[in-house]
C-alpha atoms as a PDB file:
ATOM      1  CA  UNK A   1      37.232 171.201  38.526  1.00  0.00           C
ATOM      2  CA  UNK A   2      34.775 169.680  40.809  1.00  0.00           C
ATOM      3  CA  UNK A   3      34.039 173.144  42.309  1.00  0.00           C
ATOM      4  CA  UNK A   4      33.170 174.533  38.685  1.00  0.00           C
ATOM      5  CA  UNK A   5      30.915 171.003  38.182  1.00  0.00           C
ATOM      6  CA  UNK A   6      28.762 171.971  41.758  1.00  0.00           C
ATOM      7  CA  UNK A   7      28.497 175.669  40.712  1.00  0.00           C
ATOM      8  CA  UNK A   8      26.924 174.388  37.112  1.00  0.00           C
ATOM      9  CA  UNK A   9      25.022 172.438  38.604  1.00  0.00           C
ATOM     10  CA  UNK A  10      24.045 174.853  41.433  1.00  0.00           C
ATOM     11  CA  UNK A  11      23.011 177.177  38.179  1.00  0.00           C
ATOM     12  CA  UNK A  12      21.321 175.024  36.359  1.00  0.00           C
ATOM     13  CA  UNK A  13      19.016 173.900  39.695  1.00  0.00           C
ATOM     14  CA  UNK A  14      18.534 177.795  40.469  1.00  0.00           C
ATOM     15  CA  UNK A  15      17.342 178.210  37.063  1.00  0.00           C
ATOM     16  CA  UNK A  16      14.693 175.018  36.577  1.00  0.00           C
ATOM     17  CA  UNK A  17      13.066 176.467  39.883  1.00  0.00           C
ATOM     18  CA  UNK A  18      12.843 179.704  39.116  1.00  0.00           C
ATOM     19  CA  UNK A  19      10.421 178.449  35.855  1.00  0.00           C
ATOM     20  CA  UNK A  20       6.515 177.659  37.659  1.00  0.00           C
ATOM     21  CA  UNK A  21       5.828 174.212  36.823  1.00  0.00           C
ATOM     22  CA  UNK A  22       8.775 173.009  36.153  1.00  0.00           C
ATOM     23  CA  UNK A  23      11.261 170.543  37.766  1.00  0.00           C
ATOM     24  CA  UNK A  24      14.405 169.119  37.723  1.00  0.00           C
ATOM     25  CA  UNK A  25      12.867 165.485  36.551  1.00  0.00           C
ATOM     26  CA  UNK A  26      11.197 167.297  33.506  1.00  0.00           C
ATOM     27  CA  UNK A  27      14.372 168.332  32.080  1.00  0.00           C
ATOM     28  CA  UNK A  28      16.316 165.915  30.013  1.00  0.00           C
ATOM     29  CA  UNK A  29      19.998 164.924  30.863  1.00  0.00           C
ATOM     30  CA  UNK A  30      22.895 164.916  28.173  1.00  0.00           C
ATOM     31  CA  UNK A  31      24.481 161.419  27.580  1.00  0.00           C
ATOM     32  CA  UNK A  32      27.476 160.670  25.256  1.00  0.00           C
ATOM     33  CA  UNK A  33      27.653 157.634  23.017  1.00  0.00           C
ATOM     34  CA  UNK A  34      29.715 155.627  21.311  1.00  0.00           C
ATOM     35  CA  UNK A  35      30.030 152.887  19.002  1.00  0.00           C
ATOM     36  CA  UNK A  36      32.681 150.322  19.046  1.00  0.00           C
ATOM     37  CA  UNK A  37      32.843 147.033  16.412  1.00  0.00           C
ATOM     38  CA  UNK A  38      34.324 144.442  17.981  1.00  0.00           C
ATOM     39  CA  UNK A  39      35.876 141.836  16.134  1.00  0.00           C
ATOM     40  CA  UNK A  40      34.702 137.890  16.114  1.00  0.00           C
ATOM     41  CA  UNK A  41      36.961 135.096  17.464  1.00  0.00           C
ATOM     42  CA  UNK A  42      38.071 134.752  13.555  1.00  0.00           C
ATOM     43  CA  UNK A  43      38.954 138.474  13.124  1.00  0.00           C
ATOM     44  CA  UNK A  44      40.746 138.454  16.253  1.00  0.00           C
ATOM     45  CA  UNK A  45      43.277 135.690  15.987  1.00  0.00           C
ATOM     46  CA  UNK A  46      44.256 137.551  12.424  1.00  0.00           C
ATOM     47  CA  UNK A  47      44.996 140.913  14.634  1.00  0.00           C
ATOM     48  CA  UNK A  48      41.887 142.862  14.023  1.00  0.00           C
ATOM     49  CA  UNK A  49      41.550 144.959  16.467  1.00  0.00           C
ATOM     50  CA  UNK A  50      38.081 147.000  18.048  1.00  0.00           C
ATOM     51  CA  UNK A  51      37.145 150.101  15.595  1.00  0.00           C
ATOM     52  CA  UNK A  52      35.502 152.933  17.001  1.00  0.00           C
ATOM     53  CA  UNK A  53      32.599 153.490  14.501  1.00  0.00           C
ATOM     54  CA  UNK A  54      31.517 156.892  15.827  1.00  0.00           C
ATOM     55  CA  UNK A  55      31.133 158.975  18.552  1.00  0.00           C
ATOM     56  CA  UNK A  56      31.443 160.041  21.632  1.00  0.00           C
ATOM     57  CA  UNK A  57      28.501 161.926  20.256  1.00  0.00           C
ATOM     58  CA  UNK A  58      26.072 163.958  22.745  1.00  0.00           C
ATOM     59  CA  UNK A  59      22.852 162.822  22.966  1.00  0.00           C
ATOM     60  CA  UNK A  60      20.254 164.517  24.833  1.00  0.00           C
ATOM     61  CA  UNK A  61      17.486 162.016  26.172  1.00  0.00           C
ATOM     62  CA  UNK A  62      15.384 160.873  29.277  1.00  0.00           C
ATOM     63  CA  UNK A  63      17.843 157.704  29.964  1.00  0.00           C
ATOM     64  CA  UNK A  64      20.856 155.777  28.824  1.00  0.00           C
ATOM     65  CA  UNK A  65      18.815 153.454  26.707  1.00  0.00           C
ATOM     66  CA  UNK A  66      17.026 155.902  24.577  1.00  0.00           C
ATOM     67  CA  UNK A  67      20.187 157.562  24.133  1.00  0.00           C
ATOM     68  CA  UNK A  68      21.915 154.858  22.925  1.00  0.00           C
ATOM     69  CA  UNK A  69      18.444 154.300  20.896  1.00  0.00           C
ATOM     70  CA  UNK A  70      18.881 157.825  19.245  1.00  0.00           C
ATOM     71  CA  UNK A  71      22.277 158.318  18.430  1.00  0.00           C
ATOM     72  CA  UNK A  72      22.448 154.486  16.684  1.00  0.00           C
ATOM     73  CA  UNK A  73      19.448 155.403  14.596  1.00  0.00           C
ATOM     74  CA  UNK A  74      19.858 159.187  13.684  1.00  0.00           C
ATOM     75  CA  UNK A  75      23.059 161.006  12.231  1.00  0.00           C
ATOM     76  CA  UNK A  76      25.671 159.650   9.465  1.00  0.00           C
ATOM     77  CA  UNK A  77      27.318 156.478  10.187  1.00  0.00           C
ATOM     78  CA  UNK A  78      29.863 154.315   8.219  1.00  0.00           C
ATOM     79  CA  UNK A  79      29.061 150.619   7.011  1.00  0.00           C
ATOM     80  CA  UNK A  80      29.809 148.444  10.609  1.00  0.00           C
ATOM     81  CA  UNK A  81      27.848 145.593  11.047  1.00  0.00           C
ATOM     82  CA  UNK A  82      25.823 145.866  13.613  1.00  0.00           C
ATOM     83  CA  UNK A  83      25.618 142.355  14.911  1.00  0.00           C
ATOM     84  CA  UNK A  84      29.673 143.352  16.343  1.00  0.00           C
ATOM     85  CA  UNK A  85      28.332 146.461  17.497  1.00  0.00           C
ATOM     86  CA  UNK A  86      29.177 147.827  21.533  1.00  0.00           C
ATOM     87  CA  UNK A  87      26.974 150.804  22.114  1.00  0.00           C
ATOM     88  CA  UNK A  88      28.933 152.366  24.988  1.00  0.00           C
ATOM     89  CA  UNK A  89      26.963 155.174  27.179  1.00  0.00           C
ATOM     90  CA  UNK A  90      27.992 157.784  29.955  1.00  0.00           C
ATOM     91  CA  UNK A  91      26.347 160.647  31.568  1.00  0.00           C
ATOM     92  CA  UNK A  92      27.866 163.510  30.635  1.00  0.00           C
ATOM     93  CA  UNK A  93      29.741 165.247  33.682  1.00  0.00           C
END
């Protein structure tokens, strides 16, 4: 698996150079997110547990914090109360 991650990656270098202007640094990464409630001290000593609210979604962005930024603002979400939200983000690999 790592081989067929280097020769992606390989492809996707060759490519960006082979555009004039263009670099790797202009291109923006992929990022998955997720949202997680988590339960209050309360909730927790009845046996609520965490609740995945959505996700992993991809997000494509320029870092982890406008990715996070996007996916919690755009798209269809249930009701979760976002004061017990975890916003959980990853480079996708």
């Amino acid at each position: 698996m790592g081989c067929l991650h280097a020769e992606v990656v390989c492809v996707i270098q060759h490519t960006i150079a082979s555009i004039p202007g263009l670099t790797y640094h202009d291109v923006m990464p992929l990022f998955e997110v997720a949202v997680l409630e988590i339960p209050n001290k309360k909730e927790l000593e009845e046996g609520k547990t965490e609740r995945l609210v959505f996700g992993p979604k991809p997000v494509v962005a320029r870092d982890a914090q406008s990715a996070a930024i996007t996916a919690v603002l755009a798209g269809d979400k249930p009701d979760f109360d976002m004061a017990k939200a975890q916003v959980l983000v990853r480079p996708f690999a």
